[in-house]
Protein backbone atom coordinates (compact mmCIF):
# COMPACT_ATOMS: atom_id res chain seq x y z
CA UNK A 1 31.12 -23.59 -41.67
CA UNK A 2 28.70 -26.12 -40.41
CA UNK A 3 26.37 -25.52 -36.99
CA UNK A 4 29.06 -27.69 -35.01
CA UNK A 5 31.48 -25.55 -35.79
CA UNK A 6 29.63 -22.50 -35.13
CA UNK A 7 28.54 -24.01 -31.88
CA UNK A 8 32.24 -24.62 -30.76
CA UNK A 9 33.35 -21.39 -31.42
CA UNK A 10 30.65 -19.79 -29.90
CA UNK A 11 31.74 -21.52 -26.88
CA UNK A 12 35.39 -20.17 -27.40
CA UNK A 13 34.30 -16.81 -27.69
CA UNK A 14 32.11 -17.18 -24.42
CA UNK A 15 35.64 -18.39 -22.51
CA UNK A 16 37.39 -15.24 -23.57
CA UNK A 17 34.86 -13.31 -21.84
CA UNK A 18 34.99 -12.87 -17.59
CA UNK A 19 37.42 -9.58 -17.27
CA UNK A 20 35.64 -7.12 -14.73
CA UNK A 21 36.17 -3.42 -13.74
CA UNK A 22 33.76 -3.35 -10.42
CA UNK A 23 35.77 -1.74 -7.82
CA UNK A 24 36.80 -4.15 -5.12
CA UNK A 25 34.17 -4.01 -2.55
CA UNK A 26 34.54 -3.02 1.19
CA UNK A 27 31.84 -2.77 3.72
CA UNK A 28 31.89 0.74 5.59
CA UNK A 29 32.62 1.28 8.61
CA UNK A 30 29.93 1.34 11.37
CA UNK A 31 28.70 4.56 11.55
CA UNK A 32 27.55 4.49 15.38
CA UNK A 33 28.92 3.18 18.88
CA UNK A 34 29.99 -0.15 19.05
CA UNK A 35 27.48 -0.16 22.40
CA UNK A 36 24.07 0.99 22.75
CA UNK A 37 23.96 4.14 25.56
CA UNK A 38 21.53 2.65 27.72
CA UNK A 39 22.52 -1.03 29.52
CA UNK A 40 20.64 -3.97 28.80
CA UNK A 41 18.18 -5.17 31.38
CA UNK A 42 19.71 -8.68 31.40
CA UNK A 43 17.06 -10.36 29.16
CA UNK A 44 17.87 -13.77 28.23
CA UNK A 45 15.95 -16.15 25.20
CA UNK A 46 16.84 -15.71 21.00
CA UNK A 47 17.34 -12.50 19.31
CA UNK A 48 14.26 -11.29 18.24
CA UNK A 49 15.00 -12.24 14.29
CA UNK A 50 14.90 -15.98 15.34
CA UNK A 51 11.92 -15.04 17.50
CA UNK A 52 8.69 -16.09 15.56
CA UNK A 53 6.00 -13.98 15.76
CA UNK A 54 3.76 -16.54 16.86
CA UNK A 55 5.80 -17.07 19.78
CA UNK A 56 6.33 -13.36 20.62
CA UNK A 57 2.63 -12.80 20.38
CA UNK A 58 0.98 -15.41 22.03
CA UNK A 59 -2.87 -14.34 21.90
CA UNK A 60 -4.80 -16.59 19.84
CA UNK A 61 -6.74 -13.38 17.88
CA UNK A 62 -4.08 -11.25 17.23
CA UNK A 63 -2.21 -14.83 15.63
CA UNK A 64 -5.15 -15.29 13.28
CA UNK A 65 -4.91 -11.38 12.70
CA UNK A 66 -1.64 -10.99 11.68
CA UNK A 67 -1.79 -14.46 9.93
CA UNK A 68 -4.77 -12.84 7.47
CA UNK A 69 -2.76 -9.84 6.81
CA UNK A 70 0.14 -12.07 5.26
CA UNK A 71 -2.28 -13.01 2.99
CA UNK A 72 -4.24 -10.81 1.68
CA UNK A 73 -2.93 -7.14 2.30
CA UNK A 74 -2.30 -5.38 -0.34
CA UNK A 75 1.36 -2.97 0.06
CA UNK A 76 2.85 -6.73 1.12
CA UNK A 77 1.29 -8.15 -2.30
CA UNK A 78 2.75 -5.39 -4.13
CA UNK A 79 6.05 -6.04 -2.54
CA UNK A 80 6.05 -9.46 -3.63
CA UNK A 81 5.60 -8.58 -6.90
CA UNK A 82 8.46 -6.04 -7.10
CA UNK A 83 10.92 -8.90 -6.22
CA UNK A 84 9.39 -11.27 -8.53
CA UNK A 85 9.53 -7.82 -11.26
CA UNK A 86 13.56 -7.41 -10.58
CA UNK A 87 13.83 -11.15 -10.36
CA UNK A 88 12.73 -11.24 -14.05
CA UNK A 89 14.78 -7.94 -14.96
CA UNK A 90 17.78 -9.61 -13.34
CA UNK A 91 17.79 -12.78 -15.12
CA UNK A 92 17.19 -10.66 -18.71
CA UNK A 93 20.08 -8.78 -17.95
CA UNK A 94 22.41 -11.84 -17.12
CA UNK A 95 20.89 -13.44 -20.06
CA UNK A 96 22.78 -10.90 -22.48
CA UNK A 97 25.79 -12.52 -21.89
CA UNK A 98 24.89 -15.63 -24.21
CA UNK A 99 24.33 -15.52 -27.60
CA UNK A 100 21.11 -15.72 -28.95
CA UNK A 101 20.62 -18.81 -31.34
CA UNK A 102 17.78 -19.03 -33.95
CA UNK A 103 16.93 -21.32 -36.28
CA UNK A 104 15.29 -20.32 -39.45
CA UNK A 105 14.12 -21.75 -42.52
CA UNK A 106 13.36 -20.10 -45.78
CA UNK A 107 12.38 -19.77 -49.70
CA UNK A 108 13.07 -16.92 -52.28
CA UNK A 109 11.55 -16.95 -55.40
CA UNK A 110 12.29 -14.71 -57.80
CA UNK A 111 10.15 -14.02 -61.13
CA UNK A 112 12.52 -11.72 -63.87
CA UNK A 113 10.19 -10.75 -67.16
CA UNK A 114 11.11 -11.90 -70.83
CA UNK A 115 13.11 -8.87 -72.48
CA UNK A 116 14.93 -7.71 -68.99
CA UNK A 117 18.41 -9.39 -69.42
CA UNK A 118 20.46 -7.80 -72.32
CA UNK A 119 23.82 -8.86 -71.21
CA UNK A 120 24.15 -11.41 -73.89
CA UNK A 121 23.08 -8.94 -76.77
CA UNK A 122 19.71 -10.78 -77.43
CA UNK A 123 16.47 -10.79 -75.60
CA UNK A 124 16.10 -13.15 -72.76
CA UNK A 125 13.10 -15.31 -72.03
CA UNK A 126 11.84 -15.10 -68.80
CA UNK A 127 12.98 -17.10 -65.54
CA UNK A 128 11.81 -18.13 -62.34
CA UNK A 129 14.54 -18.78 -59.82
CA UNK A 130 14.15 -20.30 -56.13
CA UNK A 131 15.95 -20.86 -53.25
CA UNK A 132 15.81 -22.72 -50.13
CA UNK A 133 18.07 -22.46 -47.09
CA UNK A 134 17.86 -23.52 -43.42
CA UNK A 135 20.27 -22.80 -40.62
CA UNK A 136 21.20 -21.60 -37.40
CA UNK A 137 22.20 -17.65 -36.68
CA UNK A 138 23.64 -15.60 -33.66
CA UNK A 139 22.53 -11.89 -34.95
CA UNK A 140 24.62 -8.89 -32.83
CA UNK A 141 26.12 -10.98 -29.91
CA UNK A 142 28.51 -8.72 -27.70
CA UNK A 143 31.14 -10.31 -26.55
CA UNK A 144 31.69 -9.36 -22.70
CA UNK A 145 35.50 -8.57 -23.32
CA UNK A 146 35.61 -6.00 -20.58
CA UNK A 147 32.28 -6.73 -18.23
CA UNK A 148 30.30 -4.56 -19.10
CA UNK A 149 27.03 -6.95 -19.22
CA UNK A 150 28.86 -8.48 -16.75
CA UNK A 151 29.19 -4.77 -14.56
CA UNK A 152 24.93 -4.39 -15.57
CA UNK A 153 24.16 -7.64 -14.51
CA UNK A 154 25.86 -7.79 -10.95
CA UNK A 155 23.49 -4.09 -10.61
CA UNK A 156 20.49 -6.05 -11.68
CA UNK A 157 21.20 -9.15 -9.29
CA UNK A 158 22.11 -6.72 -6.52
CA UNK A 159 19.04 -4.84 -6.90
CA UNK A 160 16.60 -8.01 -6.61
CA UNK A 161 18.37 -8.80 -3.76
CA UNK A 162 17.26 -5.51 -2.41
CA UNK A 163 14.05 -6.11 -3.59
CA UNK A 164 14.16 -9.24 -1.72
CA UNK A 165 14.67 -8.05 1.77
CA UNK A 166 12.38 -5.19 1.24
CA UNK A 167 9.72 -7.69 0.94
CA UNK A 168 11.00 -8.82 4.26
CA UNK A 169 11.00 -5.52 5.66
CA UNK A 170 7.43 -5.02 4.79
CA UNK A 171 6.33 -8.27 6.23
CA UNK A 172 7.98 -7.00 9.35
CA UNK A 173 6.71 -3.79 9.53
CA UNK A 174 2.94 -5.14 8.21
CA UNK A 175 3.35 -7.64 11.85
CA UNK A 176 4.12 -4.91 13.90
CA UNK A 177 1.47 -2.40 12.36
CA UNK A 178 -1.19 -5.36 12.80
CA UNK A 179 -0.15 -5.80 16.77
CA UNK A 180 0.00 -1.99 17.23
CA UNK A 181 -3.54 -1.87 15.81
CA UNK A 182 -5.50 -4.70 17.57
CA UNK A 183 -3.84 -3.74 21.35
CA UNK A 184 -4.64 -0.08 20.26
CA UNK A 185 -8.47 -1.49 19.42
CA UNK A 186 -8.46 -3.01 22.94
CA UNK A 187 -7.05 -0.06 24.69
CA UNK A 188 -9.93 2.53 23.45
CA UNK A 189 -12.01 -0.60 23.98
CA UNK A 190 -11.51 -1.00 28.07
CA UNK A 191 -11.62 3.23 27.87
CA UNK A 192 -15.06 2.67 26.47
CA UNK A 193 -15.82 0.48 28.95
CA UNK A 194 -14.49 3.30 31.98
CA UNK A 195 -16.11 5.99 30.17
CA UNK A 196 -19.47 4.14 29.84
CA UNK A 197 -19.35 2.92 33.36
CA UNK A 198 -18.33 6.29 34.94
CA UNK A 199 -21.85 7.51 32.87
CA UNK A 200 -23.79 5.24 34.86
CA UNK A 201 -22.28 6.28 38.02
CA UNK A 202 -23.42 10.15 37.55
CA UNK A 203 -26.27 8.91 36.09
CA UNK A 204 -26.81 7.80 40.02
CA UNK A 205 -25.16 10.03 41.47
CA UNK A 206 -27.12 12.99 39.92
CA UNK A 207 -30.37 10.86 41.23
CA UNK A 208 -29.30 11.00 44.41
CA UNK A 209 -27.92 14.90 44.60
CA UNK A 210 -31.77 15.21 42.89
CA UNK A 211 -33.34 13.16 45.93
CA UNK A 212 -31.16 15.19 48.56
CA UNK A 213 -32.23 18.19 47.16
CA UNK A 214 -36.11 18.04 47.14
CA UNK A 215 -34.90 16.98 50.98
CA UNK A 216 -32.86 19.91 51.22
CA UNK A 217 -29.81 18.29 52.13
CA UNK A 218 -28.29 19.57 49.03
CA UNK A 219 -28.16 22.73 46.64
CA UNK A 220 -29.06 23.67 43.16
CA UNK A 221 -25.40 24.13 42.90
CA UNK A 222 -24.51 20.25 43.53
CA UNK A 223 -27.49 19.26 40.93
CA UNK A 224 -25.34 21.37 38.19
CA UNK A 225 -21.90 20.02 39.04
CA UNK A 226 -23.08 16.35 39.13
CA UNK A 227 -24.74 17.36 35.73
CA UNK A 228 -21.88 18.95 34.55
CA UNK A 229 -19.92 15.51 35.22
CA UNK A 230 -22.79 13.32 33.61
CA UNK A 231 -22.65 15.29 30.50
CA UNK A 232 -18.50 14.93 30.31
CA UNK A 233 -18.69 11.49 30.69
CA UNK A 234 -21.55 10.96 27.92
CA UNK A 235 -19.17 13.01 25.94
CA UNK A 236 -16.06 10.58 26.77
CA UNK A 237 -18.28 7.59 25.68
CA UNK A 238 -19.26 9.39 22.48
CA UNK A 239 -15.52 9.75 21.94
CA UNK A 240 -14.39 6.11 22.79
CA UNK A 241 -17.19 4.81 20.71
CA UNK A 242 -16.24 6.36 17.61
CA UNK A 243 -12.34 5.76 18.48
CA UNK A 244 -13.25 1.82 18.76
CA UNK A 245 -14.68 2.32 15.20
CA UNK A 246 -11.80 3.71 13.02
CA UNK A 247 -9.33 0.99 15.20
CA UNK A 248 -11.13 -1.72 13.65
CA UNK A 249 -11.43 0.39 10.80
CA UNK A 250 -7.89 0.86 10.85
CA UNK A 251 -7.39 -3.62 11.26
CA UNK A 252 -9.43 -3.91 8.46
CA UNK A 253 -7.65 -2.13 6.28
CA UNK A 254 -4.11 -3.82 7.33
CA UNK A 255 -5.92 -6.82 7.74
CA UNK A 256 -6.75 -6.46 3.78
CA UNK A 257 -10.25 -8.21 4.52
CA UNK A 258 -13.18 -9.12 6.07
CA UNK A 259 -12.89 -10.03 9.82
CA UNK A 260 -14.80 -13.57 10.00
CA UNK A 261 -16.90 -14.13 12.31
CA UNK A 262 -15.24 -16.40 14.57
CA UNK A 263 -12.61 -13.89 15.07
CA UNK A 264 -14.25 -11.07 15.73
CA UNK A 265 -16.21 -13.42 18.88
CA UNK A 266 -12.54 -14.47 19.83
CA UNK A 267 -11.37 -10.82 19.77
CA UNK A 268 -14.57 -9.40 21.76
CA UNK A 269 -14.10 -12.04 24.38
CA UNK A 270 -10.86 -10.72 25.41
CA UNK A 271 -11.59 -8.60 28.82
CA UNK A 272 -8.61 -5.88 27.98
CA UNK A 273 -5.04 -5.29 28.37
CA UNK A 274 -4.78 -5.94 31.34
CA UNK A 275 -5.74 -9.40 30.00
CA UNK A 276 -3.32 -10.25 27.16
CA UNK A 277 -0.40 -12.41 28.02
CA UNK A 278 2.84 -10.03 28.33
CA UNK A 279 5.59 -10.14 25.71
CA UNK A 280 8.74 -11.78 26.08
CA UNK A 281 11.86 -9.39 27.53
CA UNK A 282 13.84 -9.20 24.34
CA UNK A 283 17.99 -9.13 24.80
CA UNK A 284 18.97 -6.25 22.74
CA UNK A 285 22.38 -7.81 21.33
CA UNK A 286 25.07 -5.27 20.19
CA UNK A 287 24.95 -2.69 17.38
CA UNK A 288 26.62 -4.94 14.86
CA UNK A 289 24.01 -7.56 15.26
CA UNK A 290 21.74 -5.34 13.54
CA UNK A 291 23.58 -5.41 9.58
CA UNK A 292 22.31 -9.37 10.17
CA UNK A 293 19.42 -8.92 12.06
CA UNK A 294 17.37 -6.00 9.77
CA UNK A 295 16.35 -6.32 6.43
CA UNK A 296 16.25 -3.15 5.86
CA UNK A 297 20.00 -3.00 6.50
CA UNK A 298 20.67 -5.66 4.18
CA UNK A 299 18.62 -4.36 1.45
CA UNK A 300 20.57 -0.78 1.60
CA UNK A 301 23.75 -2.71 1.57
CA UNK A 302 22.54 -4.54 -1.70
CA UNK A 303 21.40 -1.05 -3.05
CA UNK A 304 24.84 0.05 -2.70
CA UNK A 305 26.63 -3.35 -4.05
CA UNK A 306 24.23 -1.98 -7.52
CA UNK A 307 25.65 1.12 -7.64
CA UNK A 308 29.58 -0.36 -7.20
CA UNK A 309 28.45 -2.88 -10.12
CA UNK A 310 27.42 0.24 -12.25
CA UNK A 311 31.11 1.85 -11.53
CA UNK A 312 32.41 -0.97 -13.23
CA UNK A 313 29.90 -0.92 -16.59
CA UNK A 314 30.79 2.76 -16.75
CA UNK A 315 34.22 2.18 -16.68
CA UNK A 316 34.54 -0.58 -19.05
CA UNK A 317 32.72 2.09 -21.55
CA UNK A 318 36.08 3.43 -22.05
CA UNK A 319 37.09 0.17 -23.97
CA UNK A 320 36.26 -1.55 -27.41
CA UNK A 321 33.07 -3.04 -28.04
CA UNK A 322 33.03 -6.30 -29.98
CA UNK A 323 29.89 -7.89 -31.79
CA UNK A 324 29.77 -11.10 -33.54
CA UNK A 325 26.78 -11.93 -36.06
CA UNK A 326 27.32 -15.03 -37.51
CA UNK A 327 24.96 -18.01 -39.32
CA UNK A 328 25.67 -21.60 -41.18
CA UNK A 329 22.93 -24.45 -42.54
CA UNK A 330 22.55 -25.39 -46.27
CA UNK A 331 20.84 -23.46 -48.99
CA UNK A 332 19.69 -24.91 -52.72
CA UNK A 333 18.05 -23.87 -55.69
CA UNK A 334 15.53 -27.60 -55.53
CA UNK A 335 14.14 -28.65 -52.15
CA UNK A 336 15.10 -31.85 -53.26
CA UNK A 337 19.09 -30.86 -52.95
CA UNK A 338 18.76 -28.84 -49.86
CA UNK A 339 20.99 -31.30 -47.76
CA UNK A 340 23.13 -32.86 -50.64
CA UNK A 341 27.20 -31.71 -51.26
CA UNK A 342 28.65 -28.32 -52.01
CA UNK A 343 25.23 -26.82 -50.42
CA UNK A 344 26.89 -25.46 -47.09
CA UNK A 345 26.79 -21.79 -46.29
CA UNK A 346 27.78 -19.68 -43.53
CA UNK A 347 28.37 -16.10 -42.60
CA UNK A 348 30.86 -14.41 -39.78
CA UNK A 349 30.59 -10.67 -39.50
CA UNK A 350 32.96 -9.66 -36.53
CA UNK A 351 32.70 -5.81 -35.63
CA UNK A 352 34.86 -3.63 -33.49
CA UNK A 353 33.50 -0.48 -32.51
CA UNK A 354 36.59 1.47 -30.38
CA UNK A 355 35.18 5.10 -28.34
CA UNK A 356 37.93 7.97 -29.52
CA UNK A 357 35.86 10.76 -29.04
CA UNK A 358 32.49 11.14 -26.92
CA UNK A 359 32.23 14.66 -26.30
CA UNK A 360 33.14 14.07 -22.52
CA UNK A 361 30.20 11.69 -22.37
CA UNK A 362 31.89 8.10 -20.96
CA UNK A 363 33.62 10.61 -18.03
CA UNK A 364 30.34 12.10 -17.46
CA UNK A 365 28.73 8.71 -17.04
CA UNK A 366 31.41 7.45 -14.87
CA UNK A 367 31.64 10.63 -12.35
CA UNK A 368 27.56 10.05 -12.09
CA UNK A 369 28.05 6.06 -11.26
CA UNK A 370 30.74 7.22 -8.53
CA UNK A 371 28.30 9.81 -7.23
CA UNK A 372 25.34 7.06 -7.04
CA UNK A 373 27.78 5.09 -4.98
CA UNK A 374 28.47 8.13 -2.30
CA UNK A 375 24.81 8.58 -2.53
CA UNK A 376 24.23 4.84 -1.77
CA UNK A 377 27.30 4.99 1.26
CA UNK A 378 25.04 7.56 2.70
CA UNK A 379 22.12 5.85 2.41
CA UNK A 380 23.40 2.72 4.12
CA UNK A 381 24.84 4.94 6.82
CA UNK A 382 21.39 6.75 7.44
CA UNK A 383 19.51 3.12 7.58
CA UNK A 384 22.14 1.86 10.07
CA UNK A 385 21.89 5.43 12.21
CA UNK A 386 17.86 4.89 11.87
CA UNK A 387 17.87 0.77 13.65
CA UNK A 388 20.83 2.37 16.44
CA UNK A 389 17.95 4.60 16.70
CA UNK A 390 15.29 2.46 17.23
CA UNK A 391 16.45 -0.13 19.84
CA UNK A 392 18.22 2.59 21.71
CA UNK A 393 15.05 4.38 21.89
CA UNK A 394 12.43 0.92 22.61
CA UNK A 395 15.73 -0.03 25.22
CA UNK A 396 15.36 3.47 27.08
CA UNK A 397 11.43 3.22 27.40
CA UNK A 398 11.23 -0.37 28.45
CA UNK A 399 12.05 -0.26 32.54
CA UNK A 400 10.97 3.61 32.51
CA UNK A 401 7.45 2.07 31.45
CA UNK A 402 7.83 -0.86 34.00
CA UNK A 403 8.03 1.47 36.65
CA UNK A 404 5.68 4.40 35.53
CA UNK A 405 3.23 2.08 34.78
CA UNK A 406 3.41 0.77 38.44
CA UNK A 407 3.33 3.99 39.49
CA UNK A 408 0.19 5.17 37.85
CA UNK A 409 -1.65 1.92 39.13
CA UNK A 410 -0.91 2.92 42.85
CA UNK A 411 -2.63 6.26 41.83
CA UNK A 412 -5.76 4.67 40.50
CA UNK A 413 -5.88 3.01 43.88
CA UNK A 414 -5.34 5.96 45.66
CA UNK A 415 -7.84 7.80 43.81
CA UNK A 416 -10.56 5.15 44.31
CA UNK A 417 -10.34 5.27 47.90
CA UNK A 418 -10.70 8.96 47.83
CA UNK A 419 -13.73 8.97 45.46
CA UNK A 420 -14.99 5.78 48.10
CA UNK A 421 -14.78 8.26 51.05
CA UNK A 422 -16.10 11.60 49.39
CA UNK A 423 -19.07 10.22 48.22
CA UNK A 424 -19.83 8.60 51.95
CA UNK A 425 -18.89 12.26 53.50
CA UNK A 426 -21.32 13.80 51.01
CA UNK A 427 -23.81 11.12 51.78
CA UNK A 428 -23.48 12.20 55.11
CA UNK A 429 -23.82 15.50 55.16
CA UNK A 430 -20.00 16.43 56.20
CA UNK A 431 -18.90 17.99 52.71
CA UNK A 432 -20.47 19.71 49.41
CA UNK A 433 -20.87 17.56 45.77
CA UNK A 434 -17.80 19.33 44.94
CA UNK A 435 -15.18 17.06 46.73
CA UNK A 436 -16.92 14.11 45.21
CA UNK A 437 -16.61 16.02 41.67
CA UNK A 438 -13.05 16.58 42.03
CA UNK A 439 -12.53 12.29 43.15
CA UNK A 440 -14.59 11.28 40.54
CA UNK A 441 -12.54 13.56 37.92
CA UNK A 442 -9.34 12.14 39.31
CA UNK A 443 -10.27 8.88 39.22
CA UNK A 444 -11.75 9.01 35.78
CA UNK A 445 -8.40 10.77 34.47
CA UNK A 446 -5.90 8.19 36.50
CA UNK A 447 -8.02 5.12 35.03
CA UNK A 448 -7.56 6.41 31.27
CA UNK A 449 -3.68 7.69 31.83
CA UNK A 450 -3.54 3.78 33.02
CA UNK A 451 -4.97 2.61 29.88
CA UNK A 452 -2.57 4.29 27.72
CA UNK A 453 0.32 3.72 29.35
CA UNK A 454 -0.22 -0.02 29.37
CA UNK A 455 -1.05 0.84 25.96
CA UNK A 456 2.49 2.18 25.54
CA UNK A 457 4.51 -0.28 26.84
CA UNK A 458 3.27 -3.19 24.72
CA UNK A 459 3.71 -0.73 21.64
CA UNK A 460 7.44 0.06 22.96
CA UNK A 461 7.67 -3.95 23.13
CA UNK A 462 6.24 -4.03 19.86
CA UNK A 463 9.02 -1.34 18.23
CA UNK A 464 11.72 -2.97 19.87
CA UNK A 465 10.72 -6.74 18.41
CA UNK A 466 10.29 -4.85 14.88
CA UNK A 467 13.72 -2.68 15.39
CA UNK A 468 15.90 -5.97 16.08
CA UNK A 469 14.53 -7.42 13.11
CA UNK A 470 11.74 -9.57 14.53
CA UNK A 471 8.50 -10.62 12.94
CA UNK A 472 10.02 -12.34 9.33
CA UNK A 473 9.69 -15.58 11.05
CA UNK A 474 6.42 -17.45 11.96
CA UNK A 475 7.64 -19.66 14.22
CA UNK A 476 11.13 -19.99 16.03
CA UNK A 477 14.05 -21.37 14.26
CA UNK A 478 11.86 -21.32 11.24
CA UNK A 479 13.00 -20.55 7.50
């Protein structure tokens, strides 16, 4: 049998192959309410997937933050990698289903002794025997009769898949996690700023309950309360400070490097929240959107397309297994002949192997791949429960924090006024240090409850972008 020959019915053999026992796949059902609980606020623009982040977060800083991270933190590296590691395992596994061709080339020489042969009744003289051959072999190819490379093969696609929106998944979370960060770095930042500037306002105030008392317009017992304020305030500013130090701590880290300098100018320059440019009102879509929209989704669903794949390679186990080694090329006793007539040689070694008795093991295997599949259902079910979740938890918060938010700025004003007009009433003599005390206090606590709540809303923006599968993208309509 020559290599042609070989060749074609290698390719025979590979047409025979293509039967399958993967179950017939069918998505399940939605496991929550085809409408989120709490009505949409009417927000028109894209769904936040087609949403680039650069266009959802417009400051220039946090762009060139979340732009470094891409490149050089390290859990989104090592989720690149994984996909590239099941990419490679994936295209091993499909490779199985060809047969591997080698060429090889080779001499024997044998050497047999004078005196060794007595066949002929006399004593032979010694001999030196060679030969050459050269050819082309398939050693141990399985021929994919019943899919079971097939059955491994889908699982191994399926999986980098997975892998593949993972990735995604990380890149959206890593977007998120940097935005979180930086507005939490400004927020302590501005409450820095109240804490040190509410300092230097006891620090005055104590000067002047110290000037009214050698006057006698005040008491010992005004000198310790404005102390006692001065010394909480010093102790707010010691807080802040080292808060503002593990935040950028904390961007480092996600950031993966370095913060040039350049950026960290462009960061400091930015006055506070109060001075970022608000995020866009995000429409929220329906619960169905979300198996498109979420990466996360779509790499459970691939999870569990694996585990249906590995039903079918456990149940074609139940079937014959058929091998094929087989060779051809020429082979000669003189280098000389190697290619001349009558030098052909070939071998074809078909073997059958057919499972009668396994101890229980092939039903074992098969009840465990049907298990991994309810396990997988689940899993899917959980990830789709976790996004309905989410957005109906960032969709509750959003107007609440509109209007809270509001709410707590009319009580800043409030309190100012009422800090304003204690300190004039103690200035003139009408009331004790305490009412001033008790303003200042309020005023102090209604300034940082403002902070953090502005804080909270841009975070709740933040969680909803991520939970509707925003941040993949860097700029709309973008691959």
């Amino acid at each position: 049998m020559n290599i042609r020959r070989l060749a074609a019915l290698g390719t025979a053999l590979i047409g025979l192959t293509g039967c399958s026992f993967i179950p017939d796949y069918h998505r399940p059902a939605l496991p929550v309410a085809a409408q989120y609980p709490v009505a949409d606020s009417g927000a028109k623009g894209p769904a936040a997937a087609n949403l680039g982040w650069r266009d959802f977060f417009t400051d220039p800083a946090l762009q060139q933050l979340i732009a470094l991270s891409l490149q050089n933190n390290r859990d989104l590296r090592v989720s690149i990698l994984n996909v590239q590691a099941a990419q490679a395992q994936y295209l091993s596994s499909r490779a199985s289903l060809f047969p591997t061709l080698d060429a090889t080339a080779g001499l024997d020489r044998t050497h047999t002794p004078a005196g060794m042969d007595f066949s002929q009744g006399s004593t032979s003289a010694a001999s030196d025997l060679r030969e050459y051959s050269l050819g082309v072999g398939a050693v141990s190819w399985e021929l994919d009769l019943f899919g079971n490379i097939r059955s491994k093969a889908k699982a191994a696609q399926e999986t980098y898949l997975s892998d593949v929106y993972a990735r995604q998944s990380a890149q959206i979370s890593l977007v998120a996690e940097v935005a979180s960060a930086y507005f939490t770095w400004l927020a302590d930042r501005e409450s820095l700023t109240i804490a040190q500037n509410t300092a230097a306002d006891q620090t005055a105030s104590l000067k002047l309950v110290r000037m009214e008392l050698q006057h006698g317009t005040a008491t010992a017992l005004d000198e310790a309360q404005a102390e006692t304020t001065l010394d909480t305030a010093n102790a707010n500013v010691a807080a802040y400070t080292r808060q503002v130090a593990q935040d950028m701590d904390q961007l480092v880290l996600l950031v993966g490097t370095t913060l040039p300098p350049d950026l960290l100018g462009r960061m400091n320059a930015v006055a506070g929240l109060q001075a970022e440019p608000g995020l866009q009102s995000l429409p929220a879509g329906l619960p169905s959107d979300l198996l498109e929209r979420r990466p996360d989704i779509m790499a459970a669903e691939h999870m569990l397309l694996a585990a249906n794949a590995n039903v079918g390679a456990a149940r074609s186990a139940f079937f014959p297994q058929i091998t094929i080694t087989a060779n051809g090329g020429t082979a000669s006793s003189g280098l000389q002949h190697l290619f001349g007539a009558a030098t052909g040689a070939w071998l074809f070694q078909p073997d059958i192997t057919v499972p009668i008795f396994a101890g229980g093991q092939n039903l074992a295997n098969l009840d465990y791949a049907k298990v991994e599949k309810r396990i997988e259902v689940a899993n899917y079910e959980k990830t789709i429960q976790s996004a309905f979740h989410d957005v109906s938890d960032a969709l509750n918060a959003r107007d609440t924090y509109v209007s809270q938010v509001a709410a707590e700025q009319a009580l800043v004003d409030a309190d100012r006024r009422y800090y304003q007009l204690a300190g004039m009433r103690f200035q003139t003599g009408i009331d004790n240090y305490l009412n001033v005390l008790v303003a200042d206090n309020s005023l102090l606590s209604a300034r940082l409850t403002l902070v953090s709540l502005q804080l909270a809303a841009l975070q709740n923006s933040i969680t909803l972008y991520k939970a509707l599968g925003g941040g993949w993208l860097e700029h709309s309509g973008g691959a």
